[in-house]
N, C-alpha and C. Protein backbone atom coordinates (compact mmCIF):
# COMPACT_ATOMS: atom_id res chain seq x y z
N UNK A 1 94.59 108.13 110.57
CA UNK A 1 94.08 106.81 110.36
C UNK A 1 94.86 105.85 111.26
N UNK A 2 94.00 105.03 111.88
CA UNK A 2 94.93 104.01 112.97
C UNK A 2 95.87 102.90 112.10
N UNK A 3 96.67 102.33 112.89
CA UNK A 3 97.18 101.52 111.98
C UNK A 3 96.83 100.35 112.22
N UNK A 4 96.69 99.09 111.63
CA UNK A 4 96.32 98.03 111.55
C UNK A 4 96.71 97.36 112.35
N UNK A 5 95.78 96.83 112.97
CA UNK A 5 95.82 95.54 113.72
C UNK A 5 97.01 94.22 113.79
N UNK A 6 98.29 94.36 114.91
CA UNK A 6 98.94 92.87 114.68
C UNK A 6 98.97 92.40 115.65
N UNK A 7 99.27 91.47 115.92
CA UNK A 7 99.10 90.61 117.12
C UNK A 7 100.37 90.55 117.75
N UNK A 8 100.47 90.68 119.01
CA UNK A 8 101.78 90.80 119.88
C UNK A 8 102.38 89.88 119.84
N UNK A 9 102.52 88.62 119.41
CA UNK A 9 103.28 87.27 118.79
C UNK A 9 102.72 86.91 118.04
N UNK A 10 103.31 85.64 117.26
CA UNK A 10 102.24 84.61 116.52
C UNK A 10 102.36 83.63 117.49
N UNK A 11 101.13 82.70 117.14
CA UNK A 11 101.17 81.81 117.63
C UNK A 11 102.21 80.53 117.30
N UNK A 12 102.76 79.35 117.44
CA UNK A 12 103.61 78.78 117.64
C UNK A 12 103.41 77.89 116.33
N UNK A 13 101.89 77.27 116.14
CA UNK A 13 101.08 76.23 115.33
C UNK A 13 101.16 77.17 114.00
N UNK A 14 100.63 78.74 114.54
CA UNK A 14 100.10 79.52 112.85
C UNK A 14 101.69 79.84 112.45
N UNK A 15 103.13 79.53 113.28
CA UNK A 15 104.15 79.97 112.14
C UNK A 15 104.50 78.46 111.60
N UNK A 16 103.63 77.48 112.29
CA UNK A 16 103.97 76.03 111.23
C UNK A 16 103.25 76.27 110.18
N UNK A 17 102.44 77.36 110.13
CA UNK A 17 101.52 76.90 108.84
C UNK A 17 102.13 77.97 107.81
N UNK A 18 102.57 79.25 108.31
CA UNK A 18 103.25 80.11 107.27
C UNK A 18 104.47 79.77 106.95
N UNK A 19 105.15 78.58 107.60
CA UNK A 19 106.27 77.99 106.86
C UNK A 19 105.92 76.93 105.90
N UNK A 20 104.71 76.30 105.91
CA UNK A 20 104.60 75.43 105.03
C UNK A 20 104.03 76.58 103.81
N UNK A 21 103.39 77.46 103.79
CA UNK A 21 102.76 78.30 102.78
C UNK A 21 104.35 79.13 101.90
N UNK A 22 105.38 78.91 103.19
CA UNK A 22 106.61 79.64 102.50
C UNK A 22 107.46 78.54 101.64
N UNK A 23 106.87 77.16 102.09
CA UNK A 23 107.74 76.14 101.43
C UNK A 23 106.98 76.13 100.24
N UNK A 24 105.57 76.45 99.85
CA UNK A 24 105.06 76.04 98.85
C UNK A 24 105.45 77.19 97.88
N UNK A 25 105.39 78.22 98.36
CA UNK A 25 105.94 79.71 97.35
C UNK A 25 107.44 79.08 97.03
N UNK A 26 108.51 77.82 96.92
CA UNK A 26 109.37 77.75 96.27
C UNK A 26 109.00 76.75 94.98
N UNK A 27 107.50 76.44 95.01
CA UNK A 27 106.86 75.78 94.12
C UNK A 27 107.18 76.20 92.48
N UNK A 28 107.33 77.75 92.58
CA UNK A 28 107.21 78.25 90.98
C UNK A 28 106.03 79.12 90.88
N UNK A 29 104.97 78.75 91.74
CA UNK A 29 103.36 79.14 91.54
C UNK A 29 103.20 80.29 92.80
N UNK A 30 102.85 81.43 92.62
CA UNK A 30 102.27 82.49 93.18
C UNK A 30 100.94 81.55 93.96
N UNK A 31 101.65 82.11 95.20
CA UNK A 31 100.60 81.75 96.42
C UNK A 31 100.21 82.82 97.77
N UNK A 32 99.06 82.90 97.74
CA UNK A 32 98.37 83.81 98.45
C UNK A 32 98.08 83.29 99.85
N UNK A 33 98.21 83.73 100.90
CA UNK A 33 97.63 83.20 101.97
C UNK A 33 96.24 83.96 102.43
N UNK A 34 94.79 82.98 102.48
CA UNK A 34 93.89 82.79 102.41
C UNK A 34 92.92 83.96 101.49
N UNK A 35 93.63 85.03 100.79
CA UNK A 35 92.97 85.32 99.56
C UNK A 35 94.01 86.33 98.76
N UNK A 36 93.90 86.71 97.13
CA UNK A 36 94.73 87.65 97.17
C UNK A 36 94.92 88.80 97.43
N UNK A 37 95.60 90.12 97.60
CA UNK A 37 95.74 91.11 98.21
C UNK A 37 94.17 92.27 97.64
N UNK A 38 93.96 92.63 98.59
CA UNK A 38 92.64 93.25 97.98
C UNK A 38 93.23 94.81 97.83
N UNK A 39 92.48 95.14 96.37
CA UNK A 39 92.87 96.11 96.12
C UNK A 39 94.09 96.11 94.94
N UNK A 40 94.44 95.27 94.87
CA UNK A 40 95.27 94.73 93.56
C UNK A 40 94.73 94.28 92.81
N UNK A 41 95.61 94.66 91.34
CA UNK A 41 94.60 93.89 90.12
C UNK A 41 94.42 92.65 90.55
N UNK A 42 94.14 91.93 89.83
CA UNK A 42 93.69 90.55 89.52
C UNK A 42 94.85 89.91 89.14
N UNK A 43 94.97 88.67 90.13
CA UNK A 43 96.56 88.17 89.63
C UNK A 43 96.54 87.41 88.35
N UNK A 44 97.66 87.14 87.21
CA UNK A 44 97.80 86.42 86.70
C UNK A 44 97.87 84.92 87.24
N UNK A 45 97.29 84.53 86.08
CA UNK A 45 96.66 82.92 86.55
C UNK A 45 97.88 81.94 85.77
N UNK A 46 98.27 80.91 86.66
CA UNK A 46 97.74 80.31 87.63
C UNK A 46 98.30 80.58 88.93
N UNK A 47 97.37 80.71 90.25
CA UNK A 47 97.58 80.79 91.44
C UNK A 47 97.11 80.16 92.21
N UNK A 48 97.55 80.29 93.12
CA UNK A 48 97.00 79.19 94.27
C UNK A 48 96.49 79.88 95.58
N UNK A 49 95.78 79.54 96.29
CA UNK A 49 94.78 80.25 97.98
C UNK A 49 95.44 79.20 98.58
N UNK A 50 96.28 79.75 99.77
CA UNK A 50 96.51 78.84 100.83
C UNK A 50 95.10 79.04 101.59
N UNK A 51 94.69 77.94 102.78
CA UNK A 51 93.92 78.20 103.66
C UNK A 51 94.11 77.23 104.75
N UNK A 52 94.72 77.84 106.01
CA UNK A 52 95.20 77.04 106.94
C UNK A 52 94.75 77.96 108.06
N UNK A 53 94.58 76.77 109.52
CA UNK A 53 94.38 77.51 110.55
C UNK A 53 95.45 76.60 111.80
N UNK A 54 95.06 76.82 113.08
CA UNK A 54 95.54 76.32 113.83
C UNK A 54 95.77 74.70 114.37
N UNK A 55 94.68 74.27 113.48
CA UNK A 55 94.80 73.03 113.64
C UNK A 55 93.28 72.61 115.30
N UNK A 56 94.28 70.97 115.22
CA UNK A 56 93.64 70.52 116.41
C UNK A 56 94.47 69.95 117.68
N UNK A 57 94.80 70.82 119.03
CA UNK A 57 95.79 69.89 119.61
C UNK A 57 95.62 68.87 119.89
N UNK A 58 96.45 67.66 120.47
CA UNK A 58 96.31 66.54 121.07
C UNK A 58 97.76 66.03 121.76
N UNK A 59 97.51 64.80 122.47
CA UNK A 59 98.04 64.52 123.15
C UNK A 59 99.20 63.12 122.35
N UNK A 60 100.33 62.94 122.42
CA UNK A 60 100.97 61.51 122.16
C UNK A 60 101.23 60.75 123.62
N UNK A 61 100.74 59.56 123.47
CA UNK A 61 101.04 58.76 124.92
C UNK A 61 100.15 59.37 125.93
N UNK A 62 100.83 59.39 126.75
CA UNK A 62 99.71 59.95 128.53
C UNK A 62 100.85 60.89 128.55
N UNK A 63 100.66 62.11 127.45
CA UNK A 63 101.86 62.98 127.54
C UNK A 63 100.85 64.01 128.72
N UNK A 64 101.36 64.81 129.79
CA UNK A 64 100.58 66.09 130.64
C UNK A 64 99.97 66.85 129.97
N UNK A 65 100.39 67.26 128.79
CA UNK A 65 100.02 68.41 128.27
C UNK A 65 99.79 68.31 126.46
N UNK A 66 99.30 68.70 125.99
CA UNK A 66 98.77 68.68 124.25
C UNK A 66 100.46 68.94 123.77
N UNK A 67 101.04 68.05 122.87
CA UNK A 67 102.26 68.13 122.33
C UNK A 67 102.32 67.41 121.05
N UNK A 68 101.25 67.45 120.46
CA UNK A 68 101.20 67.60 119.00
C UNK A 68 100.21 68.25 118.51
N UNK A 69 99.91 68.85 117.23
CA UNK A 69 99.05 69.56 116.35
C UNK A 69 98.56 68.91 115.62
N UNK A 70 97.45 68.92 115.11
CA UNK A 70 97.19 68.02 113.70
C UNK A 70 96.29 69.17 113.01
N UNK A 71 96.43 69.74 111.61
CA UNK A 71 96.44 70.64 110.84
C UNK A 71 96.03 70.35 109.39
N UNK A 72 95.02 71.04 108.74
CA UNK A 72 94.76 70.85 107.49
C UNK A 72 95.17 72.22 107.06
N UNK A 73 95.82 71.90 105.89
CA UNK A 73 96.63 73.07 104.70
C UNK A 73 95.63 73.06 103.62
N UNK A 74 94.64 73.41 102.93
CA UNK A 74 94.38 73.64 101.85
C UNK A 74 95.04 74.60 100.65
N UNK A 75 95.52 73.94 99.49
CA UNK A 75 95.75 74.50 98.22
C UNK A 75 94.82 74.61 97.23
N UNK A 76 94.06 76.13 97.45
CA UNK A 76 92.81 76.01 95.98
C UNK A 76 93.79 76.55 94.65
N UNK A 77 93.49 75.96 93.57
CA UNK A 77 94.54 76.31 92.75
C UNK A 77 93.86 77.06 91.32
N UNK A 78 94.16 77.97 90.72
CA UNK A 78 93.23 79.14 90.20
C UNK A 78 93.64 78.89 88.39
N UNK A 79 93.16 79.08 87.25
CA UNK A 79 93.90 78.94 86.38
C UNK A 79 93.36 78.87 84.73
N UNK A 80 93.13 79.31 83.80
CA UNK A 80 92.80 79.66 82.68
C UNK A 80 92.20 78.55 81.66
N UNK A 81 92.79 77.14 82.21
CA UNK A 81 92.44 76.04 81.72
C UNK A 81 92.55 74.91 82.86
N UNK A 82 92.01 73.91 82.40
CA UNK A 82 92.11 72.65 83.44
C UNK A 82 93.87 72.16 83.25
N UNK A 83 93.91 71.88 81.87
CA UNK A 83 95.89 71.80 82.22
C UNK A 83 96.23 72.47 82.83
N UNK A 84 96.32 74.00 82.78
CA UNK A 84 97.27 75.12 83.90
C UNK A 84 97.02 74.60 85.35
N UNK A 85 95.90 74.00 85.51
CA UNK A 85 95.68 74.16 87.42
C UNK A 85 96.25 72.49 87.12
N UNK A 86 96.34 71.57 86.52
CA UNK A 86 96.77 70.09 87.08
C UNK A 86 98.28 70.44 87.03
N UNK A 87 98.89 71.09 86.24
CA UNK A 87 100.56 71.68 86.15
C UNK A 87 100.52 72.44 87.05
N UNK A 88 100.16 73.24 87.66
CA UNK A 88 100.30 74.15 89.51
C UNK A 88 99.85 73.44 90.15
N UNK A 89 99.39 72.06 90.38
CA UNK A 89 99.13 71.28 91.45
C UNK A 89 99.82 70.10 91.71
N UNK A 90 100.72 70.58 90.49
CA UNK A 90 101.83 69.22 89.59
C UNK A 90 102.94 70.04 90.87
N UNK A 91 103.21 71.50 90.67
CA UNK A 91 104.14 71.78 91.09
C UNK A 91 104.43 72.07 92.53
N UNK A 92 102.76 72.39 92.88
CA UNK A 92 102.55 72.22 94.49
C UNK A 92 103.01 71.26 95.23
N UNK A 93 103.16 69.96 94.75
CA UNK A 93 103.03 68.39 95.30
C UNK A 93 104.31 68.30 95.58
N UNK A 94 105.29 68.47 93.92
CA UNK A 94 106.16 68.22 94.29
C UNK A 94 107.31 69.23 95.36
N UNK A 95 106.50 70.25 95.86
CA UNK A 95 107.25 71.70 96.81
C UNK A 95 106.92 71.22 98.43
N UNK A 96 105.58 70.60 98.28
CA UNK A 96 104.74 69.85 99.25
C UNK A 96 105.16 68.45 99.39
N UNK A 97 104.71 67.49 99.12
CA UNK A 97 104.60 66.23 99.08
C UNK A 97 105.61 65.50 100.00
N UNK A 98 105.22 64.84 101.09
CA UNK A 98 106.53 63.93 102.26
C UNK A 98 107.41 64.89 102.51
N UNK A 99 107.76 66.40 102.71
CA UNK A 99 108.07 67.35 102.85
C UNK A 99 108.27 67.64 104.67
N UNK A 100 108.89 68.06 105.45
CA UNK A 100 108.75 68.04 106.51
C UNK A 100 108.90 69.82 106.81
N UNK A 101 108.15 70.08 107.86
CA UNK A 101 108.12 71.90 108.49
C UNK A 101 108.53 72.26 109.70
N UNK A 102 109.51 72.66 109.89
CA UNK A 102 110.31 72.85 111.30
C UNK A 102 109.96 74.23 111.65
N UNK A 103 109.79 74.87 112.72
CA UNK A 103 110.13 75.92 113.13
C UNK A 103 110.72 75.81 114.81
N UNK A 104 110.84 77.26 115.06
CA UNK A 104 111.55 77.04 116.36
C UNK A 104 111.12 75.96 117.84
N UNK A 105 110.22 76.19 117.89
CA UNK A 105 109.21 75.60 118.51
C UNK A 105 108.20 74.02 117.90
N UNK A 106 108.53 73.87 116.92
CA UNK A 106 107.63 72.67 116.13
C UNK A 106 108.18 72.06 115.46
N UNK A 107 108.20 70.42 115.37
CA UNK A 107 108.91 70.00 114.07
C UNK A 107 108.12 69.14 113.55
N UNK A 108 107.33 69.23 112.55
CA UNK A 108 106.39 68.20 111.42
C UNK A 108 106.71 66.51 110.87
N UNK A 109 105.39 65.84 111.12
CA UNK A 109 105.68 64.97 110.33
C UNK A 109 105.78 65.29 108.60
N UNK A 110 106.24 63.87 108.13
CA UNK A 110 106.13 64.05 106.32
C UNK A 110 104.49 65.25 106.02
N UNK A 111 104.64 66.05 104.90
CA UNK A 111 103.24 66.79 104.56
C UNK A 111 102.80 65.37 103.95
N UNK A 112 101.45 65.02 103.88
CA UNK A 112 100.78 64.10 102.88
C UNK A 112 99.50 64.64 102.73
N UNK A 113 98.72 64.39 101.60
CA UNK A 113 97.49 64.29 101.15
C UNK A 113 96.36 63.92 101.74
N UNK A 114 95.38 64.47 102.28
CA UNK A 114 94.19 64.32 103.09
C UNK A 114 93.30 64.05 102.04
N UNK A 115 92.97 64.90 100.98
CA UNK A 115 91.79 64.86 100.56
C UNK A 115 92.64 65.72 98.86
N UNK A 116 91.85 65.81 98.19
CA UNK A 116 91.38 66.34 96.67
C UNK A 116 90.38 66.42 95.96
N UNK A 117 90.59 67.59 95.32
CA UNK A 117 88.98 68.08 94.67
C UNK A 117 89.53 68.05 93.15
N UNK A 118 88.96 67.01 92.62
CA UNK A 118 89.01 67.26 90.72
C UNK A 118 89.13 68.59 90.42
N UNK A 119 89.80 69.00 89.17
CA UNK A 119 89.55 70.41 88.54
C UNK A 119 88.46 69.87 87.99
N UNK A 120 87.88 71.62 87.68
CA UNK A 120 86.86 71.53 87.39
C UNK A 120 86.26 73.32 86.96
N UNK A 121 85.23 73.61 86.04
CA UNK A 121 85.05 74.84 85.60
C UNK A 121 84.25 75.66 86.50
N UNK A 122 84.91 76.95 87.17
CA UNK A 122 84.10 77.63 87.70
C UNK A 122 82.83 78.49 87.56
N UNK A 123 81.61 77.87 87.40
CA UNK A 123 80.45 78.44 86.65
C UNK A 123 80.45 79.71 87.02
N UNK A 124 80.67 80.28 88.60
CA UNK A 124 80.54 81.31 88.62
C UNK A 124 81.00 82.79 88.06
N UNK A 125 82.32 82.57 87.45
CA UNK A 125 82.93 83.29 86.85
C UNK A 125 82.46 83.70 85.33
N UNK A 126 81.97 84.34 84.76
CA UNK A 126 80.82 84.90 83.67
C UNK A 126 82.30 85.29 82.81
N UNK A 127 83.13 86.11 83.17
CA UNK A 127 83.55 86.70 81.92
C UNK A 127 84.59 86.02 80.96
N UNK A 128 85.31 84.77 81.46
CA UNK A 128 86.28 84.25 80.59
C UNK A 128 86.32 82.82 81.48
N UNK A 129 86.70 81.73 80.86
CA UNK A 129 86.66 80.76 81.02
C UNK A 129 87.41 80.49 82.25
N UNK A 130 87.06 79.84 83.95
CA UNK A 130 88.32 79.86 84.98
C UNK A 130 87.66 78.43 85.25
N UNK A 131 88.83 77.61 85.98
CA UNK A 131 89.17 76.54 85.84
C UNK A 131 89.63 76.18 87.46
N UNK A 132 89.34 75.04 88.68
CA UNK A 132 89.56 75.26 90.08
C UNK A 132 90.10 73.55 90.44
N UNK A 133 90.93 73.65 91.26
CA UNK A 133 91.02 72.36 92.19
C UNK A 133 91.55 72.96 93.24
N UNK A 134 91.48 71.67 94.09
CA UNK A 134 92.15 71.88 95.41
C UNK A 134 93.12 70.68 95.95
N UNK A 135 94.12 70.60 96.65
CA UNK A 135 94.25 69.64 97.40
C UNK A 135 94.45 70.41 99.18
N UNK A 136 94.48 69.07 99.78
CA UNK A 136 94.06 69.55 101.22
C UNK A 136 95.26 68.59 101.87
N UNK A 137 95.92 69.25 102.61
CA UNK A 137 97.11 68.45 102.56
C UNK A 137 96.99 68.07 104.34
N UNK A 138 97.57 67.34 105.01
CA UNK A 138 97.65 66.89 106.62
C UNK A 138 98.98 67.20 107.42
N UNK A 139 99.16 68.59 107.89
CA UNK A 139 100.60 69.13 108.79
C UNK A 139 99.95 68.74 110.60
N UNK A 140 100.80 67.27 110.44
CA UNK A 140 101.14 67.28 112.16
C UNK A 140 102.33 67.45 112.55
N UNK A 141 102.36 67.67 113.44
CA UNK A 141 103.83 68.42 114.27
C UNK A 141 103.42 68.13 115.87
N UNK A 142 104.52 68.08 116.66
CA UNK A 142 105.24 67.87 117.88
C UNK A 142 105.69 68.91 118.52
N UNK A 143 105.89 69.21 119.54
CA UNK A 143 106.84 70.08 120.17
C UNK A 143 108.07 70.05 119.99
N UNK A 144 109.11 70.92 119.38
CA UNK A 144 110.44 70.49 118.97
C UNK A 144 111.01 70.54 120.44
């Protein structure tokens, strides 16, 4: 059997985003990056779906070359009741919130809040009551 697919580096932008997904795992709350492991049970709830990509480059000033990122982080947050997911989104914020993400290559403005999705009951889920929000958070960064 071949072995799986990795990529001969990461990219520079996607390890700003697995450091912010590593800052949020000191949250308290089990966090998955963009789903949970397949093939594993079913995690205990409450959890959270990171979903981040590369962003959008751009330019500061009449800089030559693209030397900032601008990046949306989504936190979907998973959970047994509507309290459990506003308390894991309680704890996201504060792991997140004006938070800054350095890596070798990148250094972030404050994390802040783009957008939010009310909790709310997931109809689709038939067998026991599940419960969803999101927040969508804004990682820009610079060239360090």
């Amino acid at each position: 059997m071949p072995a799986a697919w990795q990529p001969p580096s990461v990219h520079p932008d996607a390890q700003l985003v697995e450091a912010a997904i590593t800052l949020a795992r000191s949250s308290g709350v089990t966090v998955y990056d963009s789903q949970p492991a397949k093939g594993a049970p079913l995690p205990s709830r409450p959890y959270a779906v990171a979903y981040g990509g590369l962003g959008t480059p751009a330019r500061l000033t009449m800089a030559p070359v693209s030397n900032r990122v601008d990046t949306r982080l989504q936190f979907t947050v998973v959970g047994d009741s509507a309290a459990q997911v506003r308390w894991a989104l309680g704890q996201l914020r504060a792991a997140l919130l004006d938070q800054r993400v350095s890596t070798l290559s990148r250094r972030s403005f404050p994390l802040t809040i783009s957008d939010s999705q009310d909790v709310r009951p997931d109809d689709d889920v038939k067998s026991a009551p599940v419960f969803y929000a999101a927040d969508v958070y804004r990682l820009a960064a610079v060239h360090a």
